[in-house]
Structure formats: C-alpha cells, structure tokens
PDB file of N, CA and C in Angstrom:
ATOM      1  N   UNK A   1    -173.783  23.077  31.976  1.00  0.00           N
ATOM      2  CA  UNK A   1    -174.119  24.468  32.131  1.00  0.00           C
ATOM      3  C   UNK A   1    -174.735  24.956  30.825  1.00  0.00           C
ATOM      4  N   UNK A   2    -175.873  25.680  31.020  1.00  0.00           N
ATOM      5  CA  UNK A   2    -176.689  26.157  29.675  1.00  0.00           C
ATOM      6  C   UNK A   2    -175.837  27.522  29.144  1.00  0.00           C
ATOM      7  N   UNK A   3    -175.691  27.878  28.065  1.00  0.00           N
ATOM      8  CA  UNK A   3    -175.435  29.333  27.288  1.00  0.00           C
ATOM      9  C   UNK A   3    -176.576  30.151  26.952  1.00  0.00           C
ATOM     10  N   UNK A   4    -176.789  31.308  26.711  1.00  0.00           N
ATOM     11  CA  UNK A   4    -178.061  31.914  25.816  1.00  0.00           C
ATOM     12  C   UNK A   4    -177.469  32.152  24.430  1.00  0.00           C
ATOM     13  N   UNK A   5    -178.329  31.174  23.655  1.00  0.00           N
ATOM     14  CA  UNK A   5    -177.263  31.557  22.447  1.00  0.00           C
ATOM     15  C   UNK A   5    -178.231  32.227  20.960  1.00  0.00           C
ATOM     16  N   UNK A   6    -177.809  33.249  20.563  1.00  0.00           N
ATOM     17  CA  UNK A   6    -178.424  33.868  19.394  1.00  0.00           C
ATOM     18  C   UNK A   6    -178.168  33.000  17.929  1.00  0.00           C
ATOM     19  N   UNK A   7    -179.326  33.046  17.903  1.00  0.00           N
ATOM     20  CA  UNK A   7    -179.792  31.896  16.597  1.00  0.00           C
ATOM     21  C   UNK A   7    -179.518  32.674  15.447  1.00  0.00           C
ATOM     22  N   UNK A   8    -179.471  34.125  15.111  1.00  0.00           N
ATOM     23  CA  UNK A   8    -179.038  34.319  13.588  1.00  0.00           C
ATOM     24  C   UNK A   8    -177.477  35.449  14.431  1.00  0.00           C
ATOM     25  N   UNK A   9    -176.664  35.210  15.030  1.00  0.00           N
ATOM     26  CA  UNK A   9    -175.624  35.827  15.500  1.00  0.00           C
ATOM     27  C   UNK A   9    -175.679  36.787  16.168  1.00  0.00           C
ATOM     28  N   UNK A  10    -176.364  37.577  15.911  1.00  0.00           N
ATOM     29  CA  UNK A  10    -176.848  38.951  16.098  1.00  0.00           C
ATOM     30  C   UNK A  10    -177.234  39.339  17.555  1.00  0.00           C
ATOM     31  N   UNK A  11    -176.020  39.863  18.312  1.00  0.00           N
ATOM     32  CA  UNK A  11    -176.278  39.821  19.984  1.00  0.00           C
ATOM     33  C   UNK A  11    -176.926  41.240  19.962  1.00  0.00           C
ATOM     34  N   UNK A  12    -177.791  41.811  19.005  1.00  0.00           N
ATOM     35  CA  UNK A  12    -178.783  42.905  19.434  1.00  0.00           C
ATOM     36  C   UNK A  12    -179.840  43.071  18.927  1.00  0.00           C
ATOM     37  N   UNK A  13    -180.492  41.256  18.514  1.00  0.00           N
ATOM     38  CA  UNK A  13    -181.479  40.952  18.257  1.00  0.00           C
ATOM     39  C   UNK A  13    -181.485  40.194  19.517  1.00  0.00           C
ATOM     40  N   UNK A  14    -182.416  40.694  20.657  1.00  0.00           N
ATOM     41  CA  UNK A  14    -182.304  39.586  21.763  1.00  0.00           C
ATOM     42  C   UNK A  14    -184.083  39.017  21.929  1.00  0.00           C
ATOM     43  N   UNK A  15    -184.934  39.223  20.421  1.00  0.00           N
ATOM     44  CA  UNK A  15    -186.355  38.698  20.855  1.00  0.00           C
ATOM     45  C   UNK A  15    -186.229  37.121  21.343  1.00  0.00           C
ATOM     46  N   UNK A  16    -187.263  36.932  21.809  1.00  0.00           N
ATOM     47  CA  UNK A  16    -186.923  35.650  22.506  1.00  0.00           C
ATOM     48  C   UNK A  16    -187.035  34.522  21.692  1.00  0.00           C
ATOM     49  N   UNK A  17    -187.629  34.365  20.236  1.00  0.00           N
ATOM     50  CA  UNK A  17    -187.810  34.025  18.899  1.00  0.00           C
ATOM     51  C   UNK A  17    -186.355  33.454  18.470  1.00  0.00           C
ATOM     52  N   UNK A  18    -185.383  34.547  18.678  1.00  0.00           N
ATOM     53  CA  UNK A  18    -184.299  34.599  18.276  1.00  0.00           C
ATOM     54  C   UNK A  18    -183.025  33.722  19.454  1.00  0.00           C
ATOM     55  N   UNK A  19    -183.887  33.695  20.425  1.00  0.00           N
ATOM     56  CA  UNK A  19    -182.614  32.983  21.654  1.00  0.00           C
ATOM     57  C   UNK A  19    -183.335  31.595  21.903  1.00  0.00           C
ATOM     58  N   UNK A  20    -181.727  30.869  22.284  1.00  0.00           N
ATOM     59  CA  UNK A  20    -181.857  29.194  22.633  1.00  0.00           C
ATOM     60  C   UNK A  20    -180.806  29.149  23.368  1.00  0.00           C
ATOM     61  N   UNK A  21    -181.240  28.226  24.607  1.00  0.00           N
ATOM     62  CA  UNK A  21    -180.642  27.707  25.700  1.00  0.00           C
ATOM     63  C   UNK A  21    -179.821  25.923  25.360  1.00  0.00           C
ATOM     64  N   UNK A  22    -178.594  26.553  24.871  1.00  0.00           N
ATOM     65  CA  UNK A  22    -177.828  25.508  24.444  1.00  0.00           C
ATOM     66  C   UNK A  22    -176.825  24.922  25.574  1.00  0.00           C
ATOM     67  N   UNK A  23    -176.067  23.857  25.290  1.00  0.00           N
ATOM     68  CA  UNK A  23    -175.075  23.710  26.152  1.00  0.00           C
ATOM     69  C   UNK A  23    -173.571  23.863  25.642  1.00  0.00           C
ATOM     70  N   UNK A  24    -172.971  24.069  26.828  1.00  0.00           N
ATOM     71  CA  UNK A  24    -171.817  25.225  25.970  1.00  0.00           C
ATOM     72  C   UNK A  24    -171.688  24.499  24.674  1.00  0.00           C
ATOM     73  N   UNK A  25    -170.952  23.151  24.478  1.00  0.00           N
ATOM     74  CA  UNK A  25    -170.332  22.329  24.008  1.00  0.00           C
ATOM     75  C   UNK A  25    -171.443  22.571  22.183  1.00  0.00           C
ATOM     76  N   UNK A  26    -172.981  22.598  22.604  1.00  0.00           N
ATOM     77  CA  UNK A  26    -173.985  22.742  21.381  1.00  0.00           C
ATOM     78  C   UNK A  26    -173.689  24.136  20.746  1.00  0.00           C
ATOM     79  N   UNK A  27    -173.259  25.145  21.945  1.00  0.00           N
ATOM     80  CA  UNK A  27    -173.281  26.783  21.492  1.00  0.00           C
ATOM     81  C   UNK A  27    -171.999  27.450  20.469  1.00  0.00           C
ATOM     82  N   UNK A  28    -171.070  25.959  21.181  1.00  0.00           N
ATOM     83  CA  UNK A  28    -169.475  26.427  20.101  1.00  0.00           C
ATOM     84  C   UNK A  28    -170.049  25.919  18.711  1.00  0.00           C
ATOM     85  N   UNK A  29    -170.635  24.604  18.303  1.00  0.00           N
ATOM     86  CA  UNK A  29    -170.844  23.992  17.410  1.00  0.00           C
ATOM     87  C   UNK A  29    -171.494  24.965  16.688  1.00  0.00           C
ATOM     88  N   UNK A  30    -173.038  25.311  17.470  1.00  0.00           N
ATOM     89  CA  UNK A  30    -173.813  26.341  16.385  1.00  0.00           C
ATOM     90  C   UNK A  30    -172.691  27.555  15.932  1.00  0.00           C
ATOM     91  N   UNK A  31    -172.229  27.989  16.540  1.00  0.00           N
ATOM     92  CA  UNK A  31    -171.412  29.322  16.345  1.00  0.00           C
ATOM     93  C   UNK A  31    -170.079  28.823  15.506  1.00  0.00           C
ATOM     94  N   UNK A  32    -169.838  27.720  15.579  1.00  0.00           N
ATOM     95  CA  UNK A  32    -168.246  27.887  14.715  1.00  0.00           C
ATOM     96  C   UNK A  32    -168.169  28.361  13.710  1.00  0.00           C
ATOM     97  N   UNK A  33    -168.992  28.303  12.767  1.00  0.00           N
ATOM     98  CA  UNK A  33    -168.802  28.867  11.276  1.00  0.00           C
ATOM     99  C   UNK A  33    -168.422  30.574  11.639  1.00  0.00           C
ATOM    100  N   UNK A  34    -169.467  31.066  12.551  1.00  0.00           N
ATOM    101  CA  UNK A  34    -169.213  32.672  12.919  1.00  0.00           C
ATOM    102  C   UNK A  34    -167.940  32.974  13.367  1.00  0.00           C
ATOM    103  N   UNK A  35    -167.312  31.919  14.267  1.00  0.00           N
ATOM    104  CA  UNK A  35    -165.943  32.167  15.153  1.00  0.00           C
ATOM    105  C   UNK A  35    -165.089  31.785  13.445  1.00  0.00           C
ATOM    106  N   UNK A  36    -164.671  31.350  12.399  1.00  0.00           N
ATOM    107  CA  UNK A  36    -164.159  30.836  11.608  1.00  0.00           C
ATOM    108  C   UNK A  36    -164.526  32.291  10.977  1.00  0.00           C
ATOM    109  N   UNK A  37    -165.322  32.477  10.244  1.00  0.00           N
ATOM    110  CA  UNK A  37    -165.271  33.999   9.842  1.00  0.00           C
ATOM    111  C   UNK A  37    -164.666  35.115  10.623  1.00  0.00           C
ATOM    112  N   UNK A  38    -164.735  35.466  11.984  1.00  0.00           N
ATOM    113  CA  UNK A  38    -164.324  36.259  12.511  1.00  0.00           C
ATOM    114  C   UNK A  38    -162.981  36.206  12.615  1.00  0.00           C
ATOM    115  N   UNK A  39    -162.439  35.146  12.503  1.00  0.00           N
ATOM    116  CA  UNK A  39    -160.951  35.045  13.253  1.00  0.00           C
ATOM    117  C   UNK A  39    -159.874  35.158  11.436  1.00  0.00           C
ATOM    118  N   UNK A  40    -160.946  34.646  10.513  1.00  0.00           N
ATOM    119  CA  UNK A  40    -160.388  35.629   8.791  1.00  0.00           C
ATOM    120  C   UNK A  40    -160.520  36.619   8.875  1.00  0.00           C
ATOM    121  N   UNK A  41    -161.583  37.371   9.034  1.00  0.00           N
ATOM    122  CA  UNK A  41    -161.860  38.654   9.031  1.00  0.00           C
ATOM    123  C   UNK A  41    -161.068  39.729   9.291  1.00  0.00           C
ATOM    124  N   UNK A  42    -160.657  39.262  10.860  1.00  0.00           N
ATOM    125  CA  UNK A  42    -159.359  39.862  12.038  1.00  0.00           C
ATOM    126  C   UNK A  42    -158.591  39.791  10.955  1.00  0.00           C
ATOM    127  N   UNK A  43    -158.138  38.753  10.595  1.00  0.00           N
ATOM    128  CA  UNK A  43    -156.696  38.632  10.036  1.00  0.00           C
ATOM    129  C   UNK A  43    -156.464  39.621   8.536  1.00  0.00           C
ATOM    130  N   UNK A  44    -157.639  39.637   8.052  1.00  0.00           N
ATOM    131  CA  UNK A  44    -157.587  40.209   6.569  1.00  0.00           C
ATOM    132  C   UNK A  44    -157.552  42.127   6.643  1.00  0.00           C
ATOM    133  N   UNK A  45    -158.185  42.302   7.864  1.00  0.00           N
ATOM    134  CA  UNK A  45    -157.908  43.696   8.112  1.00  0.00           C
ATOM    135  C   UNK A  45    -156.791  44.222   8.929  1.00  0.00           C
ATOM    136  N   UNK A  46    -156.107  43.377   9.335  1.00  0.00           N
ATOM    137  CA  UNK A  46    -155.086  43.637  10.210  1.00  0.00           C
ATOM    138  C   UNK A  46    -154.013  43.578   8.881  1.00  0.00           C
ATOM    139  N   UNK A  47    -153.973  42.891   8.087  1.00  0.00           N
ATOM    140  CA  UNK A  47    -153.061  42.746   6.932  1.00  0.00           C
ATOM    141  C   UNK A  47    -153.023  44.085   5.848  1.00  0.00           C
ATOM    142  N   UNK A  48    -154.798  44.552   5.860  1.00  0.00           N
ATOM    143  CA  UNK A  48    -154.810  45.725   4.971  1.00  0.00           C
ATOM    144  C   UNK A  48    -154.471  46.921   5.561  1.00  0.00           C
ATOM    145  N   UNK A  49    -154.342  47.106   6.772  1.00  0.00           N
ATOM    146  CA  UNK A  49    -154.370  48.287   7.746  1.00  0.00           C
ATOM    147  C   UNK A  49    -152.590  48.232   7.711  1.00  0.00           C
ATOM    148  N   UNK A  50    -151.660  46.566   7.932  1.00  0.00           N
ATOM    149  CA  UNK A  50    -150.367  47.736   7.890  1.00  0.00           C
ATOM    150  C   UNK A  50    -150.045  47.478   6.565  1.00  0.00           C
ATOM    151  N   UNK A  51    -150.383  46.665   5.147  1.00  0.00           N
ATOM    152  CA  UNK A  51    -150.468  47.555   3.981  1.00  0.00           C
ATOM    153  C   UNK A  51    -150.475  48.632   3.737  1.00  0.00           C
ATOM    154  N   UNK A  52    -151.527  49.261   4.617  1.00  0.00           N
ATOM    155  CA  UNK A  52    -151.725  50.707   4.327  1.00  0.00           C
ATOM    156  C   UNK A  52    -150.523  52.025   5.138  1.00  0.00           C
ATOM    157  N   UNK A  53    -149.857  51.504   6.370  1.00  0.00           N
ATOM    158  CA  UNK A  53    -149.176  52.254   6.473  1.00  0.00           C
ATOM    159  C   UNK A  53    -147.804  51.540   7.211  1.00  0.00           C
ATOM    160  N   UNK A  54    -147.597  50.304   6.654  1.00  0.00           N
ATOM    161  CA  UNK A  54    -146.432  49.815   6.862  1.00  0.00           C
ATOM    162  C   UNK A  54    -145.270  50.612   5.691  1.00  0.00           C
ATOM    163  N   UNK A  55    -144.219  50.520   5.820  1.00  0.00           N
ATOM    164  CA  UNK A  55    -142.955  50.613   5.565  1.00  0.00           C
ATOM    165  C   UNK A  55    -142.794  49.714   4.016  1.00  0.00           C
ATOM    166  N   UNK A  56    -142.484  50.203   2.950  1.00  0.00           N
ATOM    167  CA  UNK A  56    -142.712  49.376   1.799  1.00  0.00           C
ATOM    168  C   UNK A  56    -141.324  48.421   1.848  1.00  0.00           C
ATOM    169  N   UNK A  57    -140.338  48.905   2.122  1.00  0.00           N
ATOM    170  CA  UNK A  57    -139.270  48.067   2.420  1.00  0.00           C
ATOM    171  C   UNK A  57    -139.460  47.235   3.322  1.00  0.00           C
ATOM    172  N   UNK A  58    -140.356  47.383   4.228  1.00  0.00           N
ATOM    173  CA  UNK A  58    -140.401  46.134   5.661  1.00  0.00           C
ATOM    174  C   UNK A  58    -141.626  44.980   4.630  1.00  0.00           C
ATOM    175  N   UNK A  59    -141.920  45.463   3.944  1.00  0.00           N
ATOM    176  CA  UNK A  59    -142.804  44.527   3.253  1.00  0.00           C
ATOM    177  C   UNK A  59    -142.661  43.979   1.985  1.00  0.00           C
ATOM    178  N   UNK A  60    -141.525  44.582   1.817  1.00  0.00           N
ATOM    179  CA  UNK A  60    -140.822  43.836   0.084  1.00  0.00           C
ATOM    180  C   UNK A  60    -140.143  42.460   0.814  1.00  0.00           C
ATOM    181  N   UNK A  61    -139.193  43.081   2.378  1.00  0.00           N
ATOM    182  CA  UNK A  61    -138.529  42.314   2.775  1.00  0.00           C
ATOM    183  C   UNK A  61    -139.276  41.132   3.339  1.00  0.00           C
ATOM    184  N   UNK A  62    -140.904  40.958   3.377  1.00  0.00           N
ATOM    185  CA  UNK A  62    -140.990  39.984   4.155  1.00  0.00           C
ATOM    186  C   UNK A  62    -141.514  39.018   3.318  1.00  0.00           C
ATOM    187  N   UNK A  63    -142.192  39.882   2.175  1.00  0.00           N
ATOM    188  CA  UNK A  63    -142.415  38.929   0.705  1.00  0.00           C
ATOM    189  C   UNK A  63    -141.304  38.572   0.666  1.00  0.00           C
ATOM    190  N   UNK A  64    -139.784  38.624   0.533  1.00  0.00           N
ATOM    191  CA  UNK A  64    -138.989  37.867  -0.210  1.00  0.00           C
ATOM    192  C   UNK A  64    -138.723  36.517   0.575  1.00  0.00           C
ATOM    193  N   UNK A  65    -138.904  36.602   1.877  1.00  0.00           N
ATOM    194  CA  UNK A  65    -138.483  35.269   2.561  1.00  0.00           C
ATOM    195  C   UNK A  65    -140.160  34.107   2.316  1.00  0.00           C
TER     196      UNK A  65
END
C-alpha cells in the first residue's frame, strides 16, 4: 500500500515538488527522525508544564526516589 509522504515534514506544504508516494514501511523510515523528535518534544513540555504548576512537595518527593 502506497502513503503520500511530505519530503521536508511539513503537512501544509502540499506542492507536488514536495510529495512522494512511498510505501508505508519507506514512509516510517523517511519520517523516523521526525517521530523521534516529536515523541522528546511531548515529553519535555509535558515535564515543563507540571513544573510549572505541580505541587513542589509532589516533586521534591519524586526527585528523592
């Protein structure tokens, strides 16, 4: 089965310059580095967000273990 897959990531650059008809299996490969950033990314703002309004005791306590 073919994918349409965006060659610089960017799903709102859709010139046709920019798209290739990969197969899934080619479309994870091109894209992993993007899925590998995204899935840090998630994690690094989800960490600063309850930094920001977590409980300082729920977070002394989880540094100590």
């Amino acid at each position: 089965m073919l994918a349409c897959a965006h060659l610089d990531h960017d799903p709102g650059n859709s010139m046709p310059g920019n798209l290739a008809a990969l197969c899934q299996r080619c479309h994870m490969i091109h894209d992993a580095a993007e899925h590998r950033w995204q899935r840090w990314w998630n994690v690094f703002r989800l960490r600063a967000i309850r930094d920001l309004y977590e409980d300082p005791r729920v977070t002394r306590e989880r540094s100590a273990h």
